[in-house]
C-alpha atoms as a PDB file:
ATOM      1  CA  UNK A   1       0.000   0.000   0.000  1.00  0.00           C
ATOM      2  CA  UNK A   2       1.905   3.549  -1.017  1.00  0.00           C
ATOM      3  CA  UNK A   3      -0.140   6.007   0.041  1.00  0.00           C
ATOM      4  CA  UNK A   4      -2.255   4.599   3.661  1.00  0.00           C
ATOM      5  CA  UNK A   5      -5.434   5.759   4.866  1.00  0.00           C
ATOM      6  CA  UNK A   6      -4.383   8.419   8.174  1.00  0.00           C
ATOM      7  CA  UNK A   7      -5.858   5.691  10.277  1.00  0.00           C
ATOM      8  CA  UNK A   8      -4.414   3.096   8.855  1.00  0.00           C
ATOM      9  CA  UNK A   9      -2.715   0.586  11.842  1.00  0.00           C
ATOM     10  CA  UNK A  10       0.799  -0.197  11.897  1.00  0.00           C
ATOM     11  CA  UNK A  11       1.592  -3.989  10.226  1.00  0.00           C
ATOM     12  CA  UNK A  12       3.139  -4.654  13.636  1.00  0.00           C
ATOM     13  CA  UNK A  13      -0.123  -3.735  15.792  1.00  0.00           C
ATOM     14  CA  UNK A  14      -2.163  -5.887  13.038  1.00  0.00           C
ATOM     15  CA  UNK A  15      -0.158  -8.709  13.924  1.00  0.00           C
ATOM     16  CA  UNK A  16      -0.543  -8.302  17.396  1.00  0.00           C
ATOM     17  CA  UNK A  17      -4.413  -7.994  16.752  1.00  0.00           C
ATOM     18  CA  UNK A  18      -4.537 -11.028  14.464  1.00  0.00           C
ATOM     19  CA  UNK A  19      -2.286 -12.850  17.452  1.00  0.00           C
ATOM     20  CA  UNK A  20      -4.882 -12.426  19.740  1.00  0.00           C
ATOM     21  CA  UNK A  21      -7.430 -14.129  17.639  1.00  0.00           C
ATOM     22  CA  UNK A  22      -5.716 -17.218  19.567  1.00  0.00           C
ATOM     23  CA  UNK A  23      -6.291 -16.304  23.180  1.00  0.00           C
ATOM     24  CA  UNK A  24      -9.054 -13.458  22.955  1.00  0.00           C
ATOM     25  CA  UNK A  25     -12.481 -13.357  21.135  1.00  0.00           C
ATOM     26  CA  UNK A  26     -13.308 -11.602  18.650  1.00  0.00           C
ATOM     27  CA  UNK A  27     -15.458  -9.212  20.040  1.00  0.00           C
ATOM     28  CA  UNK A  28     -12.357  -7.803  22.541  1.00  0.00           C
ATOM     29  CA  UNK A  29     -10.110  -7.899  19.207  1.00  0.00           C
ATOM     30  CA  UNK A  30     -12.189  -6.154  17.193  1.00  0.00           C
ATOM     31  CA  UNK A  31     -13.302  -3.262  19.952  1.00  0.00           C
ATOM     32  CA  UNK A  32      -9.323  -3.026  20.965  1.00  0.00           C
ATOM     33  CA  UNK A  33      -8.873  -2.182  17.311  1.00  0.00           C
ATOM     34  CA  UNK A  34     -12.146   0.072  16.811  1.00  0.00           C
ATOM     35  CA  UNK A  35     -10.758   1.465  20.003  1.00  0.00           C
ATOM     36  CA  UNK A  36      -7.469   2.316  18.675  1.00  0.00           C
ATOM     37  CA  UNK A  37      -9.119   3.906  15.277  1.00  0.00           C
ATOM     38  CA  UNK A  38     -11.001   6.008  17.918  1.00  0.00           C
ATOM     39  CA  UNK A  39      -8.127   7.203  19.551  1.00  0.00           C
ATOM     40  CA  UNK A  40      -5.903   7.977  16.524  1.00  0.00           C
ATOM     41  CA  UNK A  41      -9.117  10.408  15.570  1.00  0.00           C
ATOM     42  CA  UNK A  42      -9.580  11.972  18.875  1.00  0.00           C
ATOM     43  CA  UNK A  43      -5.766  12.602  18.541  1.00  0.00           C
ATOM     44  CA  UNK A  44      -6.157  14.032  15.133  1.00  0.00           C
ATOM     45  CA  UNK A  45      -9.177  16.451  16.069  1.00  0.00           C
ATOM     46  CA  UNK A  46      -7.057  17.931  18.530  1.00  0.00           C
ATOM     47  CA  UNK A  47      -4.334  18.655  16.115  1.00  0.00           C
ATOM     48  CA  UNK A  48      -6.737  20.367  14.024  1.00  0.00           C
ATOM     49  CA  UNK A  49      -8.280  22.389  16.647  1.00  0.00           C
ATOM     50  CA  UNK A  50      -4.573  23.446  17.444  1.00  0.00           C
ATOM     51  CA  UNK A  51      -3.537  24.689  14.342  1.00  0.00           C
ATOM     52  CA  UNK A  52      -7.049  25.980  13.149  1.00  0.00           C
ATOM     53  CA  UNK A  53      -8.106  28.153  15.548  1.00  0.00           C
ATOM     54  CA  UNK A  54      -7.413  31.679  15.137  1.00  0.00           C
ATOM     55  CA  UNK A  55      -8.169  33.080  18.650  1.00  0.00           C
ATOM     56  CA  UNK A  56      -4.779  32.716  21.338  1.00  0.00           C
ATOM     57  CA  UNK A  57      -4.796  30.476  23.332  1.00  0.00           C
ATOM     58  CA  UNK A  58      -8.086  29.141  23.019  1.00  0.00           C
ATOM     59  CA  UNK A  59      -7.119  25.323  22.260  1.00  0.00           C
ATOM     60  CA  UNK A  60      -4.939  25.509  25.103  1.00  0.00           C
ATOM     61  CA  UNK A  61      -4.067  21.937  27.263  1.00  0.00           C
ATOM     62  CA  UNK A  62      -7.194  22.401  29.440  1.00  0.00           C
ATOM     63  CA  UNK A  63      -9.799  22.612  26.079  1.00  0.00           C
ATOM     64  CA  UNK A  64      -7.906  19.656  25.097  1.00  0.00           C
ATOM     65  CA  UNK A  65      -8.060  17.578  28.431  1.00  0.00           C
ATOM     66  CA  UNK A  66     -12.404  18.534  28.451  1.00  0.00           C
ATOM     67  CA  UNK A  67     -12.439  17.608  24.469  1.00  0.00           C
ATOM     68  CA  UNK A  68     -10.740  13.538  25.396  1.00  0.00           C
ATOM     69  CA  UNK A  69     -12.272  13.985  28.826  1.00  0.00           C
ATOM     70  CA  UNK A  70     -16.144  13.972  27.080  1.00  0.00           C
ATOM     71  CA  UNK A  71     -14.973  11.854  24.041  1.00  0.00           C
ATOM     72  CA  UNK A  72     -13.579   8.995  26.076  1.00  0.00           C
ATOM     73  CA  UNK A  73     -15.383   8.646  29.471  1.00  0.00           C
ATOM     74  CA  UNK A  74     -14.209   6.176  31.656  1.00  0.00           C
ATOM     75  CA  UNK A  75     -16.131   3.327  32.452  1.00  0.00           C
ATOM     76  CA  UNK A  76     -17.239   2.942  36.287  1.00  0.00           C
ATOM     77  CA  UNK A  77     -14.831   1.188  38.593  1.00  0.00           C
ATOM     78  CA  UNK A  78     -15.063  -1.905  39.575  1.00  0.00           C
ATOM     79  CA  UNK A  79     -15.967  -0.029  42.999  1.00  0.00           C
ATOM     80  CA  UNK A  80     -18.369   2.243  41.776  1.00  0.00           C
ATOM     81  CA  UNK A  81     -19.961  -0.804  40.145  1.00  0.00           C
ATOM     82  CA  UNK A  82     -20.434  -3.026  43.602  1.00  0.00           C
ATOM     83  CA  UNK A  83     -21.590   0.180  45.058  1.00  0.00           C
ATOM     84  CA  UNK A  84     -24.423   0.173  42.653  1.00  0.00           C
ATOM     85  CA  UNK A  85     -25.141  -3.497  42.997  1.00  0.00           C
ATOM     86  CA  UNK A  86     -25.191  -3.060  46.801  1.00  0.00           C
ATOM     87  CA  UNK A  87     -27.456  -0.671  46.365  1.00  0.00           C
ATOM     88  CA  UNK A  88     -30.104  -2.441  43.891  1.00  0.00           C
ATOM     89  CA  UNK A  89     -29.868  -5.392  46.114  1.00  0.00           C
ATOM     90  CA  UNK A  90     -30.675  -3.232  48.982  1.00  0.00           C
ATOM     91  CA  UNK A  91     -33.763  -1.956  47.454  1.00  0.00           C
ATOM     92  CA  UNK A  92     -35.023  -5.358  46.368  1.00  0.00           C
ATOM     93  CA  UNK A  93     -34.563  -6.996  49.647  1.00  0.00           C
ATOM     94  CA  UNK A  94     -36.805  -3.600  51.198  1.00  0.00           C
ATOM     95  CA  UNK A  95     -39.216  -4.257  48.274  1.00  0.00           C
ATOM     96  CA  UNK A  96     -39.773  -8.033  49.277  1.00  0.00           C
ATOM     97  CA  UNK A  97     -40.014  -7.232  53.183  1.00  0.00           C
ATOM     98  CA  UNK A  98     -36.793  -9.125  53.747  1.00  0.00           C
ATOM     99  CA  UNK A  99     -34.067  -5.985  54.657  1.00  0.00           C
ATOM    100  CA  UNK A 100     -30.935  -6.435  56.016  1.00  0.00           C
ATOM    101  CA  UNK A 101     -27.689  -4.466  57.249  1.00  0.00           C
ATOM    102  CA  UNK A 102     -25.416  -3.933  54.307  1.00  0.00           C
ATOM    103  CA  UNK A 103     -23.728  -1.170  56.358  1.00  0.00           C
ATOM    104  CA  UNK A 104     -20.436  -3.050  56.683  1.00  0.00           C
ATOM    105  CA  UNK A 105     -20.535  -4.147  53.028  1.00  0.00           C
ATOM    106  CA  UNK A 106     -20.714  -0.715  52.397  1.00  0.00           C
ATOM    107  CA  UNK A 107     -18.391   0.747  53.774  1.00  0.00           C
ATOM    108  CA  UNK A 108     -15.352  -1.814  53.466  1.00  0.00           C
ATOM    109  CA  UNK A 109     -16.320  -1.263  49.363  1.00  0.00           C
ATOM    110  CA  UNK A 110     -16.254   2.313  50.690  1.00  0.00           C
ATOM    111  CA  UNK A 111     -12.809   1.743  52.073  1.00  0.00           C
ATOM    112  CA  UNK A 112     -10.911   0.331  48.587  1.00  0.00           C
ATOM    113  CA  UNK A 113      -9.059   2.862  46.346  1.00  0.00           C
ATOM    114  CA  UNK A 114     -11.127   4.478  43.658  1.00  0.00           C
ATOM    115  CA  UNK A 115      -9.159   2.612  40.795  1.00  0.00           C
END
């Protein structure tokens, strides 16, 4: 190929893709590479925003960090997620008249870093 697409993947990182075919399904190969095509975007946007915008300043480091911030939103922790699930199981225990304590549970999930 002489003249790639902008978003066209390295031969190495197809490889490594194609390698994980083995070991991975396809679904995780295919969203680590949709991923990646994401991210090489993203990346590009910003370089656009840098060099086409006439005002000072204005795509500065913190526009950027807000721009990737809202484009690639991190998924709740693992914490945040037992939190919830502690929470829903809470409720449906009240709903069925069978409540219980989950005030330790709580707060030892309360108690892990916020990884």
């Amino acid at each position: 190929m002489t003249n790639p697409h902008p978003i066209t993947p390295p031969t190495e990182l197809v490889q490594q893709w194609a390698d994980m075919l083995s070991h991975r399904s396809d679904h995780d190969v295919f969203s680590f590479a949709a991923q990646w095509g994401a991210d090489q975007e993203l990346e590009a946007c910003c370089e656009w925003l840098k060099q086409e915008r006439e005002e000072p300043g204005w795509a500065n480091r913190i526009n950027l960090h807000f721009l990737r911030a809202a484009r690639r939103p991190k998924p709740p922790s693992l914490k945040e997620q037992a939190l919830l699930q502690l929470d829903t199981l809470n409720a449906d225990l009240a709903m069925h008249g069978m409540g219980c304590d989950l005030s330790q549970i709580r707060r030892a999930l309360e108690a892990l870093p916020n990884d």
